[in-house]
C-alpha atoms as a PDB file:
ATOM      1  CA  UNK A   1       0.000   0.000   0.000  1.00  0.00           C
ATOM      2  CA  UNK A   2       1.129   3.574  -0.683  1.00  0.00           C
ATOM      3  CA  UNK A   3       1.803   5.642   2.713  1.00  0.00           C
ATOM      4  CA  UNK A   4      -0.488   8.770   2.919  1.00  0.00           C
ATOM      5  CA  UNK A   5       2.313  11.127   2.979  1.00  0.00           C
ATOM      6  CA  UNK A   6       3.072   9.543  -0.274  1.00  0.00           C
ATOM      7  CA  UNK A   7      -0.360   9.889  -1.813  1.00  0.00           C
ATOM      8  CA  UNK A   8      -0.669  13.519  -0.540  1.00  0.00           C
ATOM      9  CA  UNK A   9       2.534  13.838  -1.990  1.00  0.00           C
ATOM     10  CA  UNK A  10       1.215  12.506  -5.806  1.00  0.00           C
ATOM     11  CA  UNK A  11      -1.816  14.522  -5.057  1.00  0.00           C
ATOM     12  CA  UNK A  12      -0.396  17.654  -4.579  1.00  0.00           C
ATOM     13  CA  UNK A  13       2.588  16.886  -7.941  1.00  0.00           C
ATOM     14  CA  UNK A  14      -0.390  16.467 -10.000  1.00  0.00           C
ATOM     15  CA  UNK A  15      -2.446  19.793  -9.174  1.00  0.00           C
ATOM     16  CA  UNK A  16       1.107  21.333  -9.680  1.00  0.00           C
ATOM     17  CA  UNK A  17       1.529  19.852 -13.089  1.00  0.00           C
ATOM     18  CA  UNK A  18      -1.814  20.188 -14.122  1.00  0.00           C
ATOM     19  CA  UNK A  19      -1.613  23.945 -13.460  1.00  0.00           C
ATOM     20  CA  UNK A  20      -0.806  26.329 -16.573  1.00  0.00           C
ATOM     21  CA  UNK A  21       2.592  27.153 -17.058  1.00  0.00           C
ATOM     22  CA  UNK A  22       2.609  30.836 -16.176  1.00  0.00           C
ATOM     23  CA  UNK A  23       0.534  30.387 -13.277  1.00  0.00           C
ATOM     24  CA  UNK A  24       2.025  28.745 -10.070  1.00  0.00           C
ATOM     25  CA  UNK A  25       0.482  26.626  -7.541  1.00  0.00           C
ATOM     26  CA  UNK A  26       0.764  28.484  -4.048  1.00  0.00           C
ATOM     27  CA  UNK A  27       0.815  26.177  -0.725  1.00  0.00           C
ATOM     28  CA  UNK A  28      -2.618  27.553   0.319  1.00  0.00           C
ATOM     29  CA  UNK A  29      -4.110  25.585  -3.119  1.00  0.00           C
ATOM     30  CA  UNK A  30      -2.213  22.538  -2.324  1.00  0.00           C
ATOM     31  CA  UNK A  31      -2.713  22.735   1.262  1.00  0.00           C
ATOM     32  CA  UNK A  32      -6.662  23.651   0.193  1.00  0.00           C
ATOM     33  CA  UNK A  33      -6.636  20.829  -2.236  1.00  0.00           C
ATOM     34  CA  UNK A  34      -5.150  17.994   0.032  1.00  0.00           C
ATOM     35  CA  UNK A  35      -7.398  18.736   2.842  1.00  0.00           C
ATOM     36  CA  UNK A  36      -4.492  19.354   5.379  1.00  0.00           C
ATOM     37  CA  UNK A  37      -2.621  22.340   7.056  1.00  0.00           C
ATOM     38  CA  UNK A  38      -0.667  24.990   5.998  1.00  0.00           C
ATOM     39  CA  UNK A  39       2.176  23.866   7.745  1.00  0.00           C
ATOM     40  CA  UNK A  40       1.464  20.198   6.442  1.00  0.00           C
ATOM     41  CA  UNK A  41       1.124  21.338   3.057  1.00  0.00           C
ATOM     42  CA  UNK A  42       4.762  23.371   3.031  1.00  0.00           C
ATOM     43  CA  UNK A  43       6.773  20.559   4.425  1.00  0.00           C
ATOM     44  CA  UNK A  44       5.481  18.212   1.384  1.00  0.00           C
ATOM     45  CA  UNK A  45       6.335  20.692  -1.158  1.00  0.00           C
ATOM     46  CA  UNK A  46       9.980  21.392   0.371  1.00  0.00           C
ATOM     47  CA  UNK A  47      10.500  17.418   0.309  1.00  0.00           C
ATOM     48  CA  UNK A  48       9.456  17.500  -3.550  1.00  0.00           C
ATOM     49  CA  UNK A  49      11.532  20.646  -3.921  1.00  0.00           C
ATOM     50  CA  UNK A  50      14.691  18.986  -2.663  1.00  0.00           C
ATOM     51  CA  UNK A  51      14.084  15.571  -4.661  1.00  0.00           C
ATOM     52  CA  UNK A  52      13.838  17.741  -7.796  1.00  0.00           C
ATOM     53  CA  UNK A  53      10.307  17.348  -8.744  1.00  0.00           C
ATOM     54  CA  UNK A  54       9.382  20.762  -8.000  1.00  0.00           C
ATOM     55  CA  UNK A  55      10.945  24.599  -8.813  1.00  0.00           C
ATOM     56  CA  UNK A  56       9.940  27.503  -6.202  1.00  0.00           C
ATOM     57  CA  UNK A  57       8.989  30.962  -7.141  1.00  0.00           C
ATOM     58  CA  UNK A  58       9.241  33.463  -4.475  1.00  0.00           C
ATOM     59  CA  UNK A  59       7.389  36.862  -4.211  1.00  0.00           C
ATOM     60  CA  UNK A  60       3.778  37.990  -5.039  1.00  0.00           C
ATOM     61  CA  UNK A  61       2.408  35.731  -7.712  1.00  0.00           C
ATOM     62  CA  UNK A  62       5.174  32.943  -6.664  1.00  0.00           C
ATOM     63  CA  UNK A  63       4.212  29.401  -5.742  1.00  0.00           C
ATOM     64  CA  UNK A  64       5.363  26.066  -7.069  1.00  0.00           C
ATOM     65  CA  UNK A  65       5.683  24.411 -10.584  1.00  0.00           C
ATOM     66  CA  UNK A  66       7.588  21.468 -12.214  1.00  0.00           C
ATOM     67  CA  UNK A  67      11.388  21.451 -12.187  1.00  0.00           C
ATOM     68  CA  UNK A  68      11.037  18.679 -14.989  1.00  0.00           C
ATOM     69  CA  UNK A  69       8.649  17.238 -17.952  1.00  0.00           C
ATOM     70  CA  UNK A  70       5.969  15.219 -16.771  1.00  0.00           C
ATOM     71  CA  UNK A  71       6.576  12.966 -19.272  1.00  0.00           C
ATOM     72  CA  UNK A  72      10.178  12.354 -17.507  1.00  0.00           C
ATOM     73  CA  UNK A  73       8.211  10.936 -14.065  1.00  0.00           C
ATOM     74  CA  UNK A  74       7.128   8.374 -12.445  1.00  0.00           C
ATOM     75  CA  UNK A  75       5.040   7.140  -9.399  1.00  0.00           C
ATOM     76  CA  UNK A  76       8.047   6.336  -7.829  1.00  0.00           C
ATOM     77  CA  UNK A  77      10.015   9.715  -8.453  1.00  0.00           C
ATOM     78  CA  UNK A  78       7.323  10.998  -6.603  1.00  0.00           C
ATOM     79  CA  UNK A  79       7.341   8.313  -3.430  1.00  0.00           C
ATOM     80  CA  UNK A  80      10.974   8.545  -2.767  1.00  0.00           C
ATOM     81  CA  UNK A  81      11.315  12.405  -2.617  1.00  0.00           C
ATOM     82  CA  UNK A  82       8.635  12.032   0.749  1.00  0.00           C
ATOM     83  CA  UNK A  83       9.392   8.702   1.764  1.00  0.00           C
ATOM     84  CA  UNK A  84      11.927   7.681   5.095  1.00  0.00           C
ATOM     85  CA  UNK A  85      14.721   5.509   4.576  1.00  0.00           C
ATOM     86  CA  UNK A  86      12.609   3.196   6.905  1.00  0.00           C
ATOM     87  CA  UNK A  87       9.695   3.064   4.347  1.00  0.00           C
ATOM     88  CA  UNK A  88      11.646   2.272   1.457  1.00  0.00           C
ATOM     89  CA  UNK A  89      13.247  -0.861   3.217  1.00  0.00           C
ATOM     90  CA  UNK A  90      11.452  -4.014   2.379  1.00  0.00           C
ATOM     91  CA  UNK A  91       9.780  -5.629   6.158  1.00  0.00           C
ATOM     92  CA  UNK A  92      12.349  -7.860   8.052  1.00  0.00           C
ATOM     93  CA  UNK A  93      11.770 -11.698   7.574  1.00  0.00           C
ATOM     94  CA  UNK A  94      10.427 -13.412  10.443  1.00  0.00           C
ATOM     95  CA  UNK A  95      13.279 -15.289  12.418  1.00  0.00           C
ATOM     96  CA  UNK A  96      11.587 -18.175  11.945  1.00  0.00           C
ATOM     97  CA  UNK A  97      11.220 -18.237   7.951  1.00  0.00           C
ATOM     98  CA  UNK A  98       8.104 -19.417   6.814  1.00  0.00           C
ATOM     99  CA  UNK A  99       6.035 -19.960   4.050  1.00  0.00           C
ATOM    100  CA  UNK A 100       4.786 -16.470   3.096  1.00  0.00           C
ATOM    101  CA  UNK A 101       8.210 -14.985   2.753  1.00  0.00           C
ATOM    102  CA  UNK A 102       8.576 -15.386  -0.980  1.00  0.00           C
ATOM    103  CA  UNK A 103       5.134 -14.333  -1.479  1.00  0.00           C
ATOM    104  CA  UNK A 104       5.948 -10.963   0.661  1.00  0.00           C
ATOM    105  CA  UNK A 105       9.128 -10.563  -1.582  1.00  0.00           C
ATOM    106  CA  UNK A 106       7.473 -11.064  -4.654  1.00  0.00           C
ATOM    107  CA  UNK A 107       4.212  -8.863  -3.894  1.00  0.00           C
ATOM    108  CA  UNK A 108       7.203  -5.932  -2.770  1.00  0.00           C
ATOM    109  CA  UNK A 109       9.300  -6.262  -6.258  1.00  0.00           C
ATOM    110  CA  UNK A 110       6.070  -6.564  -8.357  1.00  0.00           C
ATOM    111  CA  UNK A 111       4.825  -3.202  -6.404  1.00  0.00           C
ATOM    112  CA  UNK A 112       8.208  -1.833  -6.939  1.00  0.00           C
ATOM    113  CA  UNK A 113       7.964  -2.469 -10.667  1.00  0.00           C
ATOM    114  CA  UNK A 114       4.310  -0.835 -11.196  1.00  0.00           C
ATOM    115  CA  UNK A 115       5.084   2.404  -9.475  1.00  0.00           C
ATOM    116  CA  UNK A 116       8.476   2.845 -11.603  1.00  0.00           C
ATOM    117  CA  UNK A 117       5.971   1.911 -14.924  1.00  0.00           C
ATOM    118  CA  UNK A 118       3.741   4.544 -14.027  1.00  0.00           C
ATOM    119  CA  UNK A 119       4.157   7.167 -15.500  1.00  0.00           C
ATOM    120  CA  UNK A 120       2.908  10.855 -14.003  1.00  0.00           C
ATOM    121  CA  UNK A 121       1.428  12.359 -17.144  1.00  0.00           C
ATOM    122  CA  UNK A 122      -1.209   9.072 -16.444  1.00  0.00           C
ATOM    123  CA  UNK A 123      -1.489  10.399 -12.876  1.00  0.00           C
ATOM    124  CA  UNK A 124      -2.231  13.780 -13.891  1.00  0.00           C
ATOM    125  CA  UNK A 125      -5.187  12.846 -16.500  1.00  0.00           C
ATOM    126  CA  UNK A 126      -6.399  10.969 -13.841  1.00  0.00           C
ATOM    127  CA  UNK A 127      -6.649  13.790 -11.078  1.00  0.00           C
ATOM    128  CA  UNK A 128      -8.001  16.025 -14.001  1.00  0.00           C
ATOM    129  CA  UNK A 129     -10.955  13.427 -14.244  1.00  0.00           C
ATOM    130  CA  UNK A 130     -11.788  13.136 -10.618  1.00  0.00           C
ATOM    131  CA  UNK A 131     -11.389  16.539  -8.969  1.00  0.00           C
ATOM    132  CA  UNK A 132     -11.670  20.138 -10.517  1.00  0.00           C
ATOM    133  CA  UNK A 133      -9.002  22.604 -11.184  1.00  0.00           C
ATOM    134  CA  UNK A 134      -8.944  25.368  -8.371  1.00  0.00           C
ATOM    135  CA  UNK A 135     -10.378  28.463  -9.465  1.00  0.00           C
ATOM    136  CA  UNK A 136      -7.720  31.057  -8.711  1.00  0.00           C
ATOM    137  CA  UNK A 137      -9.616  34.414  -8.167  1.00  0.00           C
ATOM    138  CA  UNK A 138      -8.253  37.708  -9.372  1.00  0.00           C
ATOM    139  CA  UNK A 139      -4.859  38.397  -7.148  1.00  0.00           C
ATOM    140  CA  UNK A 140      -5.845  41.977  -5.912  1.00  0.00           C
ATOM    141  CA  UNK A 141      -2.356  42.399  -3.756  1.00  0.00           C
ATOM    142  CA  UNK A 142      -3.963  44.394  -1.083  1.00  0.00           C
ATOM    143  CA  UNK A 143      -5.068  47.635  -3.151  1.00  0.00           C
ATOM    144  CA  UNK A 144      -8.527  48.712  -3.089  1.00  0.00           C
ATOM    145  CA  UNK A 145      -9.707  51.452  -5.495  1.00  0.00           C
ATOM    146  CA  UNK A 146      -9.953  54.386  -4.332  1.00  0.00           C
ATOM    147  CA  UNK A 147     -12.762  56.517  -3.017  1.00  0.00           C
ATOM    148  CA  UNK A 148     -14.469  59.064  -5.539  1.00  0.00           C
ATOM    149  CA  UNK A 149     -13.073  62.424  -5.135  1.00  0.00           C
ATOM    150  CA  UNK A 150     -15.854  64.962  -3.046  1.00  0.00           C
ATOM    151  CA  UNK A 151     -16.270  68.341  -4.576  1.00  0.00           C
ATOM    152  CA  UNK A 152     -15.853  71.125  -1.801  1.00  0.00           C
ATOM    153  CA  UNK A 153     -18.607  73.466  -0.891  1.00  0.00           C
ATOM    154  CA  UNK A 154     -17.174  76.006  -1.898  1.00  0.00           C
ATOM    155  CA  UNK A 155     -16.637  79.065  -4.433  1.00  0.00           C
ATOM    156  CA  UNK A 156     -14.699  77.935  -7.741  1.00  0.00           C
ATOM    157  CA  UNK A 157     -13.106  81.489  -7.717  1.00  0.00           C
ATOM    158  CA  UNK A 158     -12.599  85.097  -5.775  1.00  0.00           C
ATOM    159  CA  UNK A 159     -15.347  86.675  -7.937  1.00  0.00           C
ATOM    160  CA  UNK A 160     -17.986  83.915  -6.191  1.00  0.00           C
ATOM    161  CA  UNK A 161     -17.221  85.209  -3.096  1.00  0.00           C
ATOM    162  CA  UNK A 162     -19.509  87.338  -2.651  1.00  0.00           C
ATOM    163  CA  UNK A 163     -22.707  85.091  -3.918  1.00  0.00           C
ATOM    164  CA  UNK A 164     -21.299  82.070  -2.236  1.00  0.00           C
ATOM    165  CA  UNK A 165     -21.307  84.126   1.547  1.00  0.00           C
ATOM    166  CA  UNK A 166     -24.730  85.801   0.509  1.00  0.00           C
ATOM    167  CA  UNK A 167     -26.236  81.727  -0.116  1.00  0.00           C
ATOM    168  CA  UNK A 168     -24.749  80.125   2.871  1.00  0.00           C
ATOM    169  CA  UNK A 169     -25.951  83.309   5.421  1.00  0.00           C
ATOM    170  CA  UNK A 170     -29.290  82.603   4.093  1.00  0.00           C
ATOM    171  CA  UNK A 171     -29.154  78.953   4.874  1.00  0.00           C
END
């Protein structure tokens, strides 16, 4: 079975690569998209940012996006960027060997051999079928428009003077 670090990790690869080109993924849409914390979220993308499967923009409008082609990766790219050197090593054998053992080593080489055969661009179609692309709303950066100008109430020139003082007195 895959580890759910691991499928957060090809969850969050293939909203990355499924993203346009000029338009990277931030943690918030991962973190958004995986269902888990911020802080959850970050650490994942760091791991794939280290293993190579992911490039880092920083700054307004930065986020994530793939270091390499899709085409180029597999499942297994993908695993052993968030994977421990634990989870990578096959189980330990019983003491006492018994009759299950070649059936354990088998079932680990044949899962071994799938995930290096599958490739990511299959991944990504996949996700595309199953969930919806995030709708990124309009970045606004923190500006707000500003407020119409108010016209003073007062005289446009020196020659209103006169009318403007007569008006308001009578107010």
């Amino acid at each position: 079975m895959i580890a759910l670090r691991a499928r957060h990790a090809l969850e969050a690869v293939a909203l990355v690569a499924s993203a346009p080109a000029h338009s990277p993924v931030t943690i918030s849409d991962v973190a958004q998209h995986i269902g888990m914390s911020m802080s959850y979220a970050e650490n994942l993308l760091k791991m794939l940012k280290v293993g190579g499967i992911l490039l880092s923009v920083r700054g307004p409008g930065g986020g994530y996006h793939m270091a390499r082609a899709i085409a180029e990766l597999n499942a297994w790219d993908i695993i052993q960027c968030v994977s421990t050197e634990t989870d990578l090593q096959p189980q330990p054998e019983s003491v006492t060997p018994g009759p299950t053992d070649p059936l354990e080593r088998d079932y680990a080489a044949l899962c071994l051999g799938f995930l290096r055969n599958y490739p990511l661009s299959r991944l990504v179609d996949e996700a595309a079928l199953v969930a919806p692309k995030l709708d990124k709303p309009a970045r606004h950066r923190g500006l707000r428009p500003m407020p119409k100008p108010q016209r003073p109430n007062a005289p446009a020139s020196v020659f209103e003077w006169s009318t403007f003082m007569g008006n308001s007195m009578a107010a």
